[in-house]
Protein backbone atom coordinates (compact mmCIF):
# COMPACT_ATOMS: atom_id res chain seq x y z
CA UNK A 1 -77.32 104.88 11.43
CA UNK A 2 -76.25 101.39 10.71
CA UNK A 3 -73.32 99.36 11.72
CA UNK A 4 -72.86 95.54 11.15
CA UNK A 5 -70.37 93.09 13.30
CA UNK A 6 -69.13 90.39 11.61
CA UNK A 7 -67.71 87.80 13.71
CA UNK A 8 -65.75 84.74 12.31
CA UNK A 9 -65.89 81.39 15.20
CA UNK A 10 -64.41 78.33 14.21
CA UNK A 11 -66.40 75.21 15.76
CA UNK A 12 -65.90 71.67 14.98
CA UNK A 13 -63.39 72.73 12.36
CA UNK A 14 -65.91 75.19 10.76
CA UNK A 15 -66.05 78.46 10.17
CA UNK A 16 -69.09 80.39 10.74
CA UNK A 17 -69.98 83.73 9.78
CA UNK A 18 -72.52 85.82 12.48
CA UNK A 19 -73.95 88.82 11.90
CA UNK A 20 -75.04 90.97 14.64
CA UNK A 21 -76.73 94.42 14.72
CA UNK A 22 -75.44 96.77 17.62
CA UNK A 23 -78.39 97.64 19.92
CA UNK A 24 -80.21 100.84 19.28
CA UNK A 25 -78.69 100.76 15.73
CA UNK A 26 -80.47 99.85 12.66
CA UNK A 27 -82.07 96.04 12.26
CA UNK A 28 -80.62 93.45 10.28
CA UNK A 29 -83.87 93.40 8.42
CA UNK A 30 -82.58 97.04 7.02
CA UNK A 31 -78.61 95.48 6.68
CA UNK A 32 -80.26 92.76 4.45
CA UNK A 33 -82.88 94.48 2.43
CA UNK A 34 -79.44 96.92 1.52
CA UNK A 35 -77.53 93.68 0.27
CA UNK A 36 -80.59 92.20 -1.58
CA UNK A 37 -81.05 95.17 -3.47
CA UNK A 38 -77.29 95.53 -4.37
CA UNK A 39 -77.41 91.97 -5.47
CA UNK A 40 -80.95 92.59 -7.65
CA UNK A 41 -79.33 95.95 -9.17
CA UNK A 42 -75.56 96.92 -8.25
CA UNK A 43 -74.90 99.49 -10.38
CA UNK A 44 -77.74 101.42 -8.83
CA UNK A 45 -76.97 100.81 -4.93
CA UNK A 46 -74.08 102.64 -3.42
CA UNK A 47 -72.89 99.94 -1.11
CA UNK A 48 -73.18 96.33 0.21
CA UNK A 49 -73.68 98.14 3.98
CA UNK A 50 -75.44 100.54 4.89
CA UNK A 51 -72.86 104.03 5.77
CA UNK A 52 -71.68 104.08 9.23
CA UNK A 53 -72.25 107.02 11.63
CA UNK A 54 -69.12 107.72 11.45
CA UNK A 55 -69.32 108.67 7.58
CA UNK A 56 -72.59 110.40 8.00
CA UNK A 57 -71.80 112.40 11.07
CA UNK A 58 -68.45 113.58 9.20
CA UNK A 59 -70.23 114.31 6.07
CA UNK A 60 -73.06 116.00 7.62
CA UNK A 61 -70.79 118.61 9.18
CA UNK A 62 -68.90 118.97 6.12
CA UNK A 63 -71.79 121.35 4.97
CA UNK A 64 -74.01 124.30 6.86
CA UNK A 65 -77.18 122.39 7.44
CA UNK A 66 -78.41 124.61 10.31
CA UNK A 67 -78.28 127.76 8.25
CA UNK A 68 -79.93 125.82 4.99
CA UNK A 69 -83.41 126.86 3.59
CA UNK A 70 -83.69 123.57 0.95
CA UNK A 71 -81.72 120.37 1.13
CA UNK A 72 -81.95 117.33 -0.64
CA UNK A 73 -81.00 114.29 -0.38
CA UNK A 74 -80.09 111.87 -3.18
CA UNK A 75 -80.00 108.16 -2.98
CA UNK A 76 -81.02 108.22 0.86
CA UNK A 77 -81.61 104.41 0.51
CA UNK A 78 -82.24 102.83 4.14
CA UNK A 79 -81.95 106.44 5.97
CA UNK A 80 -77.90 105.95 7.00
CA UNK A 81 -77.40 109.56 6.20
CA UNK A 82 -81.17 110.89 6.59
CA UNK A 83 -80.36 109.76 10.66
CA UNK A 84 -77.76 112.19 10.99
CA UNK A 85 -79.00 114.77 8.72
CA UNK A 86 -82.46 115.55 9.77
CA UNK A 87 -81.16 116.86 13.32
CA UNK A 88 -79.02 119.33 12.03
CA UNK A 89 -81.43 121.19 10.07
CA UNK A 90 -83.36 124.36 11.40
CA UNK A 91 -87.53 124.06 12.18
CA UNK A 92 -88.53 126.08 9.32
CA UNK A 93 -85.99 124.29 6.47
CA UNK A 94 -87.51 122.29 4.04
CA UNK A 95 -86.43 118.33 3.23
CA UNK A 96 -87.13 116.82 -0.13
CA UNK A 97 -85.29 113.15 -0.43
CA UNK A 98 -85.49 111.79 -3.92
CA UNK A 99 -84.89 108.00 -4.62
CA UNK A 100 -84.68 105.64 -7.53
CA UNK A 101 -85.59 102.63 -5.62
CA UNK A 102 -89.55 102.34 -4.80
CA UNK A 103 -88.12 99.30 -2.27
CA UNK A 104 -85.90 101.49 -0.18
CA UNK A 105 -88.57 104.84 -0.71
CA UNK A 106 -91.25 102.41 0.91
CA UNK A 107 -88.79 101.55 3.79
CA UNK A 108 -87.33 104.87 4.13
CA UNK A 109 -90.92 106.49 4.17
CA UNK A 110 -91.79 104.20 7.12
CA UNK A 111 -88.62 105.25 9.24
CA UNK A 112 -89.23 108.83 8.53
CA UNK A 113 -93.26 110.11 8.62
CA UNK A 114 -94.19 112.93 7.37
CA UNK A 115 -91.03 113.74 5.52
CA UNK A 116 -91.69 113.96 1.86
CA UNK A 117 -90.03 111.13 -0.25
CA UNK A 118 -89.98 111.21 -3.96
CA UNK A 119 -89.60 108.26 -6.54
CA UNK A 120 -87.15 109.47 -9.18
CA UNK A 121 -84.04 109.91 -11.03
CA UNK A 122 -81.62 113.19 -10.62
CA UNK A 123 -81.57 113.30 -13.68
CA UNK A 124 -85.11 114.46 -13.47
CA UNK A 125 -84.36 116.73 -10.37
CA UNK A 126 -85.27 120.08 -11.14
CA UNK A 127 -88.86 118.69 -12.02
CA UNK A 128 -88.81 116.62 -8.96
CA UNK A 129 -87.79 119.70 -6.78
CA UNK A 130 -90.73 121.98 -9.03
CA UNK A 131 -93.42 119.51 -7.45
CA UNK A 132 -92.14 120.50 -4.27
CA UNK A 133 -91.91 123.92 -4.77
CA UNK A 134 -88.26 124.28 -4.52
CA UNK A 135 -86.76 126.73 -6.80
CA UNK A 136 -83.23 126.40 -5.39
CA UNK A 137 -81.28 124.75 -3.17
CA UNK A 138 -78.72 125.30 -0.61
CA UNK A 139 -77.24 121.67 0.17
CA UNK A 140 -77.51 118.68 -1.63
CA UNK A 141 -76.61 115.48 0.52
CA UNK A 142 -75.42 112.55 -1.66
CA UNK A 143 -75.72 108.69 -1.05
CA UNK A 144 -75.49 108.03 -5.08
CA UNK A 145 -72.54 105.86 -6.34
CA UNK A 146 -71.91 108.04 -9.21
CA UNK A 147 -68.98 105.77 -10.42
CA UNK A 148 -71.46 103.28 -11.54
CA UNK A 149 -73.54 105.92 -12.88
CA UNK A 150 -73.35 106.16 -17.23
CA UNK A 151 -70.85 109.06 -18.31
CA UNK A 152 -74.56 110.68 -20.08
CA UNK A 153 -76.14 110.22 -16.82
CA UNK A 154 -73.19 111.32 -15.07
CA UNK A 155 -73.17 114.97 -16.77
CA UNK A 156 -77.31 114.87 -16.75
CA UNK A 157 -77.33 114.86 -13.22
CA UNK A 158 -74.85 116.83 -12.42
CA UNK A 159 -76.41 119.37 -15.26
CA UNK A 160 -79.61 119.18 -12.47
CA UNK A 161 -77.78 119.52 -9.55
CA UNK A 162 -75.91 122.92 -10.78
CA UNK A 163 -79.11 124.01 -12.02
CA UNK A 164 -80.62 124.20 -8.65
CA UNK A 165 -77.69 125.04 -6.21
CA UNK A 166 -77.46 128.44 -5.27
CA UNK A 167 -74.10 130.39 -6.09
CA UNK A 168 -71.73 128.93 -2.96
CA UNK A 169 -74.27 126.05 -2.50
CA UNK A 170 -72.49 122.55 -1.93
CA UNK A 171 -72.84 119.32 -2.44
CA UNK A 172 -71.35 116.81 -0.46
CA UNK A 173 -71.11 112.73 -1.58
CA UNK A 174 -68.89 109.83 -0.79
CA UNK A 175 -67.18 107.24 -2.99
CA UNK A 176 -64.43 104.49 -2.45
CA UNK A 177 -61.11 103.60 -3.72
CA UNK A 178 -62.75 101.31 -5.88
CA UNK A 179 -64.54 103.53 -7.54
CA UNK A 180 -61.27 106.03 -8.03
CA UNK A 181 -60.09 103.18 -10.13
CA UNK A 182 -62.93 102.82 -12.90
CA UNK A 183 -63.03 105.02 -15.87
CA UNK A 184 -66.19 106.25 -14.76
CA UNK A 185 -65.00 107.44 -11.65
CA UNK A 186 -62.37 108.97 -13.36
CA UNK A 187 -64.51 110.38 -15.99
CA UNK A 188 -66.92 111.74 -12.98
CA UNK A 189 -63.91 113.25 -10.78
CA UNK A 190 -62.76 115.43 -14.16
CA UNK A 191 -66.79 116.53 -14.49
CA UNK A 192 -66.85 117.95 -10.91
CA UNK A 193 -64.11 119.80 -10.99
CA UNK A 194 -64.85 121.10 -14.09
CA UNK A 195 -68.29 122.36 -13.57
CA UNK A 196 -67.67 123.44 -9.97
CA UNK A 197 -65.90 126.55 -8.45
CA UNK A 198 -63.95 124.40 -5.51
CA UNK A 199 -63.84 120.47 -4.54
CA UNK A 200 -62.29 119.75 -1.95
CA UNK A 201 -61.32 115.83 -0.85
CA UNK A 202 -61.69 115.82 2.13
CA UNK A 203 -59.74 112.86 4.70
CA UNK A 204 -60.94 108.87 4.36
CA UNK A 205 -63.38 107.71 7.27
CA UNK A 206 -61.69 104.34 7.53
CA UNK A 207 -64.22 103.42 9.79
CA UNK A 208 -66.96 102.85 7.22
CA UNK A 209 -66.99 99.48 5.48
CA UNK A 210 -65.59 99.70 3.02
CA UNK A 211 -63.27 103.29 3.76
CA UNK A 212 -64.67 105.91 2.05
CA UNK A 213 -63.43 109.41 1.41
CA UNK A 214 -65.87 112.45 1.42
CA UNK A 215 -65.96 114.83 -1.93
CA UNK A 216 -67.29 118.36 -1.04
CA UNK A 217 -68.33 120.56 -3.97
CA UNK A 218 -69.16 124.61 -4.06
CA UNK A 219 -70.91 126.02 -6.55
């Protein structure tokens, strides 16, 4: 889990900006390889900071890991979520993370040996998931920002996702207000309830930066 302090000190007249890294919490290496690859490609990296515990311990509850078989994890990027996932889940379960960005896979490979990793799009999941040899799956936990996502890779994915859920499988993802306000988002809200049997909004974590709200989806 990652959290970043940013502390504003005015010397000599100037302001200067300080980051710090809490100790035992994720490096600042990992806080800046996040914001270079949001600057290189935003529209396929969820966030400017990595998601705080707080986010990832309340989505991670939102869904019953310790009785799962399969879970997956899309967009795990620098392993926010992965942190506070991979403790809840039962010895024999099987873990499949699938990632767009070779960067982050690299870096997320190193902070998590011997869990498998794959290079991909969802929009390619079910033959992702076949290499694996997972037929179905039981939760799906999601660090995408589908609002930036293409409406025809919007309904792809999601088309991949149903595909593989089990009837009452969820998926649980994030998003901000920001995203609530593009078409997109819009367009990507009205998909999910459409193709789903319950979504449920659940409260805002205003404790991530920036506040996020959780989106939990039943098959």
């Amino acid at each position: 889990m990652f959290e970043l302090t940013v502390s504003v000190v005015k010397q000599d007249e100037t302001f200067l900006f300080m980051l710090k890294s809490k100790p035992g919490r994720a490096s600042l290496r990992e806080h800046m390889l996040l914001f270079r690859e949001f600057i290189r490609c935003p529209f396929h990296t969820a966030a400017l900071a990595p998601s705080s515990r707080h986010l990832a311990k309340r989505m991670v509850a939102s869904v019953p890991l310790a009785s799962a078989q399969n879970v997956v994890e899309l967009g795990p990027g620098t392993g926010a979520l992965t942190n506070a996932l991979l403790p809840q889940l039962k010895d024999d379960a099987r873990f499949l993370a699938v990632e767009l960005n070779p960067t982050f896979a690299k870096a997320w490979s190193k902070q998590f040996p011997g869990r498998d990793v794959e290079v991909g799009s969802v929009a390619n999941l079910r033959q992702i998931c076949s290499r694996h040899n997972i037929q179905s799956i039981d939760c799906i936990v999601s660090g995408l920002p589908w609002p930036s996502f293409p409406v025809a890779l919007q309904q792809t994915a999601l088309e991949e996702v149903l595909s593989l859920l089990k009837p009452g499988g969820q998926m649980v993802t994030f998003g901000y207000h920001v995203g609530m306000c593009m078409p997109s988002g819009r367009h990507f809200q009205r998909l999910v309830n459409n193709r789903f049997r319950r979504v449920e909004r659940l409260a805002w974590e205003w404790r991530n930066l920036p506040p996020a709200y959780i989106l939990r989806c039943t098959r």
